[in-house]
Protein backbone atom coordinates (compact mmCIF):
# COMPACT_ATOMS: atom_id res chain seq x y z
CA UNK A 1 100.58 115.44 78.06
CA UNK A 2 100.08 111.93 79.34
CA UNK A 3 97.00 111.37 82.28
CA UNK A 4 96.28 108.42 84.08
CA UNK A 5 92.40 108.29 85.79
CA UNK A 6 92.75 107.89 89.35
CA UNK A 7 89.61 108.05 91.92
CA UNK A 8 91.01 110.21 94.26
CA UNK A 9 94.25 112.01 92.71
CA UNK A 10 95.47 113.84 89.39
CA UNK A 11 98.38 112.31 88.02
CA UNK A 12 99.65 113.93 84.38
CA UNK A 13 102.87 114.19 83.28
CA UNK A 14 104.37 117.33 80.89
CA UNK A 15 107.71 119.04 80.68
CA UNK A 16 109.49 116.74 82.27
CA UNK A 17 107.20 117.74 85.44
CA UNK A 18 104.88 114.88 87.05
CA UNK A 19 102.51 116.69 88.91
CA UNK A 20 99.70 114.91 92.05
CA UNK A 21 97.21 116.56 93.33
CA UNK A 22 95.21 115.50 96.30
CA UNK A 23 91.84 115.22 94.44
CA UNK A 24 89.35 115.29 97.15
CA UNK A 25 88.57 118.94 97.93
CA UNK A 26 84.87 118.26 99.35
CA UNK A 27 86.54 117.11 102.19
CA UNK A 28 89.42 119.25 102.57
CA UNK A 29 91.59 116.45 100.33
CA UNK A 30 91.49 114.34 103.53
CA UNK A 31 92.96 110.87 102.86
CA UNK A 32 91.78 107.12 102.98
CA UNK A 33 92.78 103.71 102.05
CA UNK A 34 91.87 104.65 98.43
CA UNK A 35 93.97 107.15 98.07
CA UNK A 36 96.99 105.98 100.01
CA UNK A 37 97.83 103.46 97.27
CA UNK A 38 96.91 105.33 94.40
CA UNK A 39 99.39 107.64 95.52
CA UNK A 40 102.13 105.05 96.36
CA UNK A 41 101.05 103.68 92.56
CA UNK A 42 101.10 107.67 91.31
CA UNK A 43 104.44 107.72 92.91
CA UNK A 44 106.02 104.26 91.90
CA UNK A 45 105.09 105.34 88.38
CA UNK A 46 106.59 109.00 88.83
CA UNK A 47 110.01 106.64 89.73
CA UNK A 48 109.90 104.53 86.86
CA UNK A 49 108.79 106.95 83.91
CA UNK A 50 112.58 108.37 82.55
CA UNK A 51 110.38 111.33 80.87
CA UNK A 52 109.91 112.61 85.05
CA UNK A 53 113.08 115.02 86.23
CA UNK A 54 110.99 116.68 88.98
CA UNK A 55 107.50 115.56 90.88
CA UNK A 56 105.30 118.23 92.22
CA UNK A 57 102.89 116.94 95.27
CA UNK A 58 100.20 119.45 95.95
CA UNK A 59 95.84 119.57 96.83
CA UNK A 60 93.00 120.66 94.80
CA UNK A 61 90.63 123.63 95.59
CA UNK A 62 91.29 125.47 99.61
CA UNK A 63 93.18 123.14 100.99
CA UNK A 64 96.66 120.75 100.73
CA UNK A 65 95.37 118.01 103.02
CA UNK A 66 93.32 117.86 106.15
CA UNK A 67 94.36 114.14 107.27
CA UNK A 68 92.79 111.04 107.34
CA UNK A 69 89.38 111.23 105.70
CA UNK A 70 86.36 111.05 109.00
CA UNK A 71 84.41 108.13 107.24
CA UNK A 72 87.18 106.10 106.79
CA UNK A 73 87.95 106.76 110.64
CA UNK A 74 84.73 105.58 110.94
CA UNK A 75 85.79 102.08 109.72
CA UNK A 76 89.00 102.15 111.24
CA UNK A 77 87.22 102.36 114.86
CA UNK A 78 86.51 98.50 114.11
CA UNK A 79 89.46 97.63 113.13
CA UNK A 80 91.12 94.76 114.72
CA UNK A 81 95.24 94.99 115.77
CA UNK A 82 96.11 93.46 112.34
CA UNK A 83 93.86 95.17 110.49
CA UNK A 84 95.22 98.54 111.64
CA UNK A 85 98.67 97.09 111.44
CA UNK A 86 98.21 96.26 107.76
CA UNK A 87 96.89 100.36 106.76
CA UNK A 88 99.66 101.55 109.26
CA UNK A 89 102.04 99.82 107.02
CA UNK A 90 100.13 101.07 103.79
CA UNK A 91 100.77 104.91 105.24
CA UNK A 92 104.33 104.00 106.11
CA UNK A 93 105.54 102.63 103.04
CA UNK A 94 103.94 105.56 101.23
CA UNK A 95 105.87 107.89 103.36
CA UNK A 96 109.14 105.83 102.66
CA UNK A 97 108.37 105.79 98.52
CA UNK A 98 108.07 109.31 98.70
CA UNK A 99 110.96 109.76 100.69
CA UNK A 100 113.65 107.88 98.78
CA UNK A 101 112.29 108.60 95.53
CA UNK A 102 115.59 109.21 93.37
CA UNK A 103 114.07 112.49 91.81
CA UNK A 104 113.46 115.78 93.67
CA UNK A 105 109.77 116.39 94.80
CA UNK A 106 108.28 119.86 95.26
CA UNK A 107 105.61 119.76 98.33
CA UNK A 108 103.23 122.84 96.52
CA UNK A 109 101.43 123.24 100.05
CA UNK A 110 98.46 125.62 98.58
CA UNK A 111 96.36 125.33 101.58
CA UNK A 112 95.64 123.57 105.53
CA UNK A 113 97.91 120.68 106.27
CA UNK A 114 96.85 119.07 108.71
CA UNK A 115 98.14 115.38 110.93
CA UNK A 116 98.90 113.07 108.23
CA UNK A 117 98.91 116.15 105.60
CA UNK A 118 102.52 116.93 107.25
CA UNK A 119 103.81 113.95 106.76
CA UNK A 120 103.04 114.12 102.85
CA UNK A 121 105.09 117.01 102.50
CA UNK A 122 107.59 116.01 105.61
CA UNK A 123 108.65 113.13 103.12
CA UNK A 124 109.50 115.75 100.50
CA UNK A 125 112.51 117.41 99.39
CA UNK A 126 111.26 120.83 99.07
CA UNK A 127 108.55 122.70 100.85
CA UNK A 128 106.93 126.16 99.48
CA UNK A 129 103.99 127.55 101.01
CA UNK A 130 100.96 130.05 100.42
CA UNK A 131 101.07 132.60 103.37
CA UNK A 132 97.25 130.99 103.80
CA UNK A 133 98.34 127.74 104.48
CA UNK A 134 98.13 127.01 108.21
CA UNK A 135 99.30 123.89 109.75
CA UNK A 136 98.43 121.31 113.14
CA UNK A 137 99.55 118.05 114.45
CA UNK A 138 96.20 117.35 116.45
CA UNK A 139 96.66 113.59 116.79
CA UNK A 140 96.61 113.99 120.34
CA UNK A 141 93.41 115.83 121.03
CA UNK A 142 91.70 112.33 119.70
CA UNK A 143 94.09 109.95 121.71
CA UNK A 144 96.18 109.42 119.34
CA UNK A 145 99.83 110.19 118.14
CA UNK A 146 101.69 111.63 114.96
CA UNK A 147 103.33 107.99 114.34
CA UNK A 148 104.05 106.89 110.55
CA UNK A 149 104.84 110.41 109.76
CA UNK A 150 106.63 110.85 112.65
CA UNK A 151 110.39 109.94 111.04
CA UNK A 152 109.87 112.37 108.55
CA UNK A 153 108.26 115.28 110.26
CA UNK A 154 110.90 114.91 113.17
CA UNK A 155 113.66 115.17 110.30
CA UNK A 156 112.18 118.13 109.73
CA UNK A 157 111.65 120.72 112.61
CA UNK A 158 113.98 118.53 114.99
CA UNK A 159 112.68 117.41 118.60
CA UNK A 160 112.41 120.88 120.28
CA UNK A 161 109.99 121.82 118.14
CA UNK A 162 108.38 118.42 117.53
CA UNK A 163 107.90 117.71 121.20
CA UNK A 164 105.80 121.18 121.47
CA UNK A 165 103.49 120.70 118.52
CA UNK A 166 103.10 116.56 119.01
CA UNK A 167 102.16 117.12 122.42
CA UNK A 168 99.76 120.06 122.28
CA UNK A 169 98.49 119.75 118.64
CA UNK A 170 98.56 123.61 118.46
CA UNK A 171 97.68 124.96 115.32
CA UNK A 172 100.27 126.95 113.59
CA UNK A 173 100.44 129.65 110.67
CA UNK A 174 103.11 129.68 107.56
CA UNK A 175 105.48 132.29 109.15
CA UNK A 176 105.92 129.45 112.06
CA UNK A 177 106.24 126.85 110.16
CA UNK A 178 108.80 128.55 108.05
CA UNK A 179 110.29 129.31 111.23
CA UNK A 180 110.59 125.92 112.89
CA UNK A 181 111.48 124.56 109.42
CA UNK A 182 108.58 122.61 108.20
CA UNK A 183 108.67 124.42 105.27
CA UNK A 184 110.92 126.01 103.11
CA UNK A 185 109.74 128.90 101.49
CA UNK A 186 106.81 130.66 102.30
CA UNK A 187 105.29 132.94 99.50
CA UNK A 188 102.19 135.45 98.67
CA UNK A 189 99.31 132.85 97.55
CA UNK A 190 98.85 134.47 94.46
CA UNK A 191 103.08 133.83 93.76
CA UNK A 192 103.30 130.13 94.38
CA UNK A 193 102.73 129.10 91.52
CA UNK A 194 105.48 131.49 90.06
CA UNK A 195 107.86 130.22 93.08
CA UNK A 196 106.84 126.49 92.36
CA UNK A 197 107.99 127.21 88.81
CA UNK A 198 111.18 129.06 89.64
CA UNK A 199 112.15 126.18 91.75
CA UNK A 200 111.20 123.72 88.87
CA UNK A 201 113.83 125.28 86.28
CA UNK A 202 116.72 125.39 89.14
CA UNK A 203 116.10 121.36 89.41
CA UNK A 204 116.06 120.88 85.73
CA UNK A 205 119.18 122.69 85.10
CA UNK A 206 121.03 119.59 87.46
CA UNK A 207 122.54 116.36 86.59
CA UNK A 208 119.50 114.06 87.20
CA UNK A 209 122.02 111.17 88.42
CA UNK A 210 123.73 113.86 90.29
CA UNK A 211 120.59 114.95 91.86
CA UNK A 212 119.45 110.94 92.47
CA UNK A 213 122.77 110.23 94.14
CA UNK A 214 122.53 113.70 96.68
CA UNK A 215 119.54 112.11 97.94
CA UNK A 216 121.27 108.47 98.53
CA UNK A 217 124.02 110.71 100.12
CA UNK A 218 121.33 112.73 101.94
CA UNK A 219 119.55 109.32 103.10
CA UNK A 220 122.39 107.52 104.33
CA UNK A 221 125.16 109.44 105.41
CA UNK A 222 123.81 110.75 108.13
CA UNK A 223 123.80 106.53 109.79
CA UNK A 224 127.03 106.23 109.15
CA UNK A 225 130.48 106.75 111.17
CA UNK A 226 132.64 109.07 109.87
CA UNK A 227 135.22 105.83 108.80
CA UNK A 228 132.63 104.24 106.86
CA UNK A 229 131.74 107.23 105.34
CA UNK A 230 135.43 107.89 103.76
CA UNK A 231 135.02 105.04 101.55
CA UNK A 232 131.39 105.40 100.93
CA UNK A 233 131.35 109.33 99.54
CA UNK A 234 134.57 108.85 97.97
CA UNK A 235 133.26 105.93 96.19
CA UNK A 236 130.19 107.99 95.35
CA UNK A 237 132.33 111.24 93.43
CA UNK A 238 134.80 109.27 91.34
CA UNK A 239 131.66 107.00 90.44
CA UNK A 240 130.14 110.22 89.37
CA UNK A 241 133.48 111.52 87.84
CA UNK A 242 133.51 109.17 84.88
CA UNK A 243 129.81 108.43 84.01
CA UNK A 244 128.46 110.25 81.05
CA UNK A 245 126.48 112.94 83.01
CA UNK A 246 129.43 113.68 85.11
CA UNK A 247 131.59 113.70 82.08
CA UNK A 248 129.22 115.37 80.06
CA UNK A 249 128.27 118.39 83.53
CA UNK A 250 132.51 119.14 83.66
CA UNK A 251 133.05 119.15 79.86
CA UNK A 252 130.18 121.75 79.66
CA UNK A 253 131.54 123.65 82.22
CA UNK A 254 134.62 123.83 80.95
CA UNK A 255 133.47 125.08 77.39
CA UNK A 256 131.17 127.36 78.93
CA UNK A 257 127.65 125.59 77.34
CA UNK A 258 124.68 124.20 78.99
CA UNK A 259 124.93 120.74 79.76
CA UNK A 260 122.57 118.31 77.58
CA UNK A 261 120.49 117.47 80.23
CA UNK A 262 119.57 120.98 81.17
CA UNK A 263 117.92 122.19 77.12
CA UNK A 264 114.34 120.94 77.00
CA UNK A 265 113.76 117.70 75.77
């Protein structure tokens, strides 16, 4: 197992896993400027380490994360425009990193999300739940608004329900959020870890170039017309066709083994 010291997160790296934790649980794992580029660096190095097939976000002790931390709001409240622009941009391009990183990511939401806590695990591919976990977007009850994480919430639960839980900051339980689609499985507390797991050895079993260009196809797609997007997708598959994973995925099939890429390492 390889660890890297962080001040405010758990980074270590083992079976092909990398697994962050929100490391603050004194304060609910509530975020500041601190830990909004260690994780972007946590992240970055998540991207670049080829040992990585699968990254696992999640929050030490009750809770996943309760938002931005109240001291550093504290600072922030003297903040001039560019000053706020600047951390806006930090929280955005975190979001974005997370987002487009060319591996899947496992949101392990273990506890109370709440405000920018959503947008951590809005930005990732999969979302499983303790039935504890509950869930708010209460920007609004301090004047403010959901925005950074907004693109990636939004993607989530769509506008109906964004526009009711943006604009009234009601706090919601598990069951609704797996119901408006913020997350994607919801389990018994003490079976997330087993679900977490289960969901681990489906991703390792697939082509990790397969699985990097889904989410290219997942991220940009969706923007195009329907004529660029001929070209683009077929482009994509015979790309695919004669690399070595995809050659090595169909001759596996065919001789009915387990592809290379799917026996542990």
């Amino acid at each position: 197992m390889e660890t890297k010291a962080y001040a405010t997160i758990l980074f270590d790296r083992q079976d092909r896993v990398g697994r962050i934790s929100l490391n603050r649980p004194e304060v609910h794992n509530a975020f500041n400027a601190t830990m909004i580029r260690e994780l972007s660096d946590a992240f970055t190095q998540a991207k670049e380490d080829d040992s990585v097939r699968v990254v696992i976000l999640t929050g030490t002790g009750e809770s996943f994360c309760a938002g931005a931390d109240l001291n550093w709001m504290r600072e922030i409240v003297h903040y001039s425009f560019d000053q706020n622009l600047r951390e806006s941009l930090e929280v955005a391009e975190l979001l974005h990193v997370i987002y487009t990183l060319p591996k899947p990511t496992i949101a392990r939401v273990n506890g109370t999300a709440i405000g920018g806590g959503n947008g951590l695990l809005s930005a990732c591919d999969i979302v499983i739940a303790s039935e504890r976990a509950r869930f708010g977007l209460s920007e609004v009850k301090i004047g403010l608004v959901p925005a950074a994480i907004s693109p990636y919430v939004i993607r989530r639960i769509g506008e109906r329900a964004a526009r009711e839980y943006f604009l009234t900051g009601e706090r919601f339980d598990s069951r609704r959020a797996l119901e408006i689609g913020l997350v994607n499985r919801m389990v018994p507390h003490d079976e997330l870890d087993a679900k977490v797991d289960e969901v681990i050895q489906l991703l390792l079993s697939s082509g990790p170039e397969a699985m990097a260009s889904c989410k290219e196809l997942l991220h940009r797609v969706p923007a195009m017309s329907l004529e660029d997007a001929k070209r683009y997708t077929a482009e994509m598959i015979a790309r695919l066709r004669v690399s070595e994973e995809g050659q090595e995925g169909m001759a596996a099939f065919l001789e009915k083994r387990k592809p290379r890429w799917a026996n542990k390492e």
